[in-house]
Protein backbone atom coordinates (compact mmCIF):
# COMPACT_ATOMS: atom_id res chain seq x y z
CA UNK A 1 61.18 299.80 96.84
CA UNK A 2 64.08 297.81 98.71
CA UNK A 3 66.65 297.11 96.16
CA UNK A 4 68.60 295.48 98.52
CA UNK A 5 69.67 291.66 98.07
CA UNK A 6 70.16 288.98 101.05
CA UNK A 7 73.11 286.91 100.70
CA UNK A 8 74.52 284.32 103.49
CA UNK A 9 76.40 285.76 106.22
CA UNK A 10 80.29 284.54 105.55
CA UNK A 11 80.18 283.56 109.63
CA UNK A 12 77.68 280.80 108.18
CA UNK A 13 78.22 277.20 106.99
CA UNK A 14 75.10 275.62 104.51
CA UNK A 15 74.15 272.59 102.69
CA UNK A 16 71.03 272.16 101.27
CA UNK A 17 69.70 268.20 101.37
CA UNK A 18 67.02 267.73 98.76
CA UNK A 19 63.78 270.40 100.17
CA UNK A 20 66.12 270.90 103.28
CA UNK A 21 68.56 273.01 104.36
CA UNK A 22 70.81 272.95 107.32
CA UNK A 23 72.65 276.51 108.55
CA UNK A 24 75.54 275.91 111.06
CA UNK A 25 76.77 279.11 112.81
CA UNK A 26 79.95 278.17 114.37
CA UNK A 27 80.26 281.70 116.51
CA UNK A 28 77.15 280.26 118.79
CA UNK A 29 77.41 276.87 118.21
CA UNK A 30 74.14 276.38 116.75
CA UNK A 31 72.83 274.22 113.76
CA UNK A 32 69.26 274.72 112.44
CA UNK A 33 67.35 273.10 110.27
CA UNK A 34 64.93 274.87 108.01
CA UNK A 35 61.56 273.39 106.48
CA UNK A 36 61.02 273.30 102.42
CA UNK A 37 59.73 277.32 101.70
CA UNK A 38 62.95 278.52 104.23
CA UNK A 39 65.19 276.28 102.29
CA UNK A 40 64.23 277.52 98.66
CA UNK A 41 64.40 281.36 100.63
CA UNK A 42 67.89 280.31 102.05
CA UNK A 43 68.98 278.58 98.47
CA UNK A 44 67.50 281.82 96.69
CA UNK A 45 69.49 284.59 99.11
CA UNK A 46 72.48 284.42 97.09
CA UNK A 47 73.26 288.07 96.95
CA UNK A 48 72.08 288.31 93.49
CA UNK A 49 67.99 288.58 94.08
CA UNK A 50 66.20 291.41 96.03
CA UNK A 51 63.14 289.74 98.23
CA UNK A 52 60.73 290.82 95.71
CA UNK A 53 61.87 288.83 93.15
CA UNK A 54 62.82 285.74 95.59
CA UNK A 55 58.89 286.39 96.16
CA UNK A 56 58.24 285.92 92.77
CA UNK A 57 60.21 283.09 92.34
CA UNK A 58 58.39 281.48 95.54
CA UNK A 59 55.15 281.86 93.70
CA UNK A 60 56.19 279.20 91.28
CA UNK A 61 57.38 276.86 93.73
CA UNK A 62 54.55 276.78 95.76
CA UNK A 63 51.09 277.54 95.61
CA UNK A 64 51.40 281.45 97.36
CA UNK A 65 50.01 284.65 96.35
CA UNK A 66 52.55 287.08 95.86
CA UNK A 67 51.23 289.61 98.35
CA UNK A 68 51.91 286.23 100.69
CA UNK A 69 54.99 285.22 99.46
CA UNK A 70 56.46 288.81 100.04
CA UNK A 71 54.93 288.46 103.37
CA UNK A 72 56.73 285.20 104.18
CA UNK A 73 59.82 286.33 102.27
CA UNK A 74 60.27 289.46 104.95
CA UNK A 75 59.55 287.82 107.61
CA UNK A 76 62.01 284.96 107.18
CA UNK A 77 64.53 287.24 105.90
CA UNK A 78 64.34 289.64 109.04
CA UNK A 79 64.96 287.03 111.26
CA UNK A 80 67.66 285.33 109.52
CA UNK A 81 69.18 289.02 109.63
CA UNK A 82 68.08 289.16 113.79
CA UNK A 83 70.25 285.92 114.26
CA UNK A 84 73.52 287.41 111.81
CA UNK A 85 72.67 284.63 109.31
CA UNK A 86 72.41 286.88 106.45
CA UNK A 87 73.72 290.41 105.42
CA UNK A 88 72.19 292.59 102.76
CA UNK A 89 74.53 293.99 99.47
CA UNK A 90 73.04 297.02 97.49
């Protein structure tokens, strides 16, 4: 099992606006937006929560298995990590 936790990348900028979050990344000059389930996975990635139990804690947010959540939750997480948006503590 991954014990590993995801926690914002300090070459990152956030603010979460009600369901939405907003990531700047100043190194490439991008800003992206994220819907309401990559919001509560950005909000959640604090460094103190490994992606099963952010999973978990998706399946009382919204109406996801947790097979799908987990799904979702590595999917998102991966490609946050592809772009340098997150990094991973032990």
């Amino acid at each position: 099992m991954d014990q590993r936790k995801p926690l914002h990348s300090p070459r990152t900028a956030s603010r979460v606006f009600g369901q939405d979050a907003v990531i700047i990344s100043p190194a490439e000059n991008t800003v992206r937006m994220l819907n309401p389930t990559g919001s509560r996975i950005w909000e959640l990635a604090d460094g103190s929560r490994t992606m099963d139990e952010i999973a978990a804690l998706l399946t009382q947010d919204f109406e996801v298995s947790l097979s799908e959540a987990r799904q979702q939750v590595a999917e998102f997480l991966s490609d946050l990590e592809t772009r340098g948006l997150v990094d991973w503590v032990e």
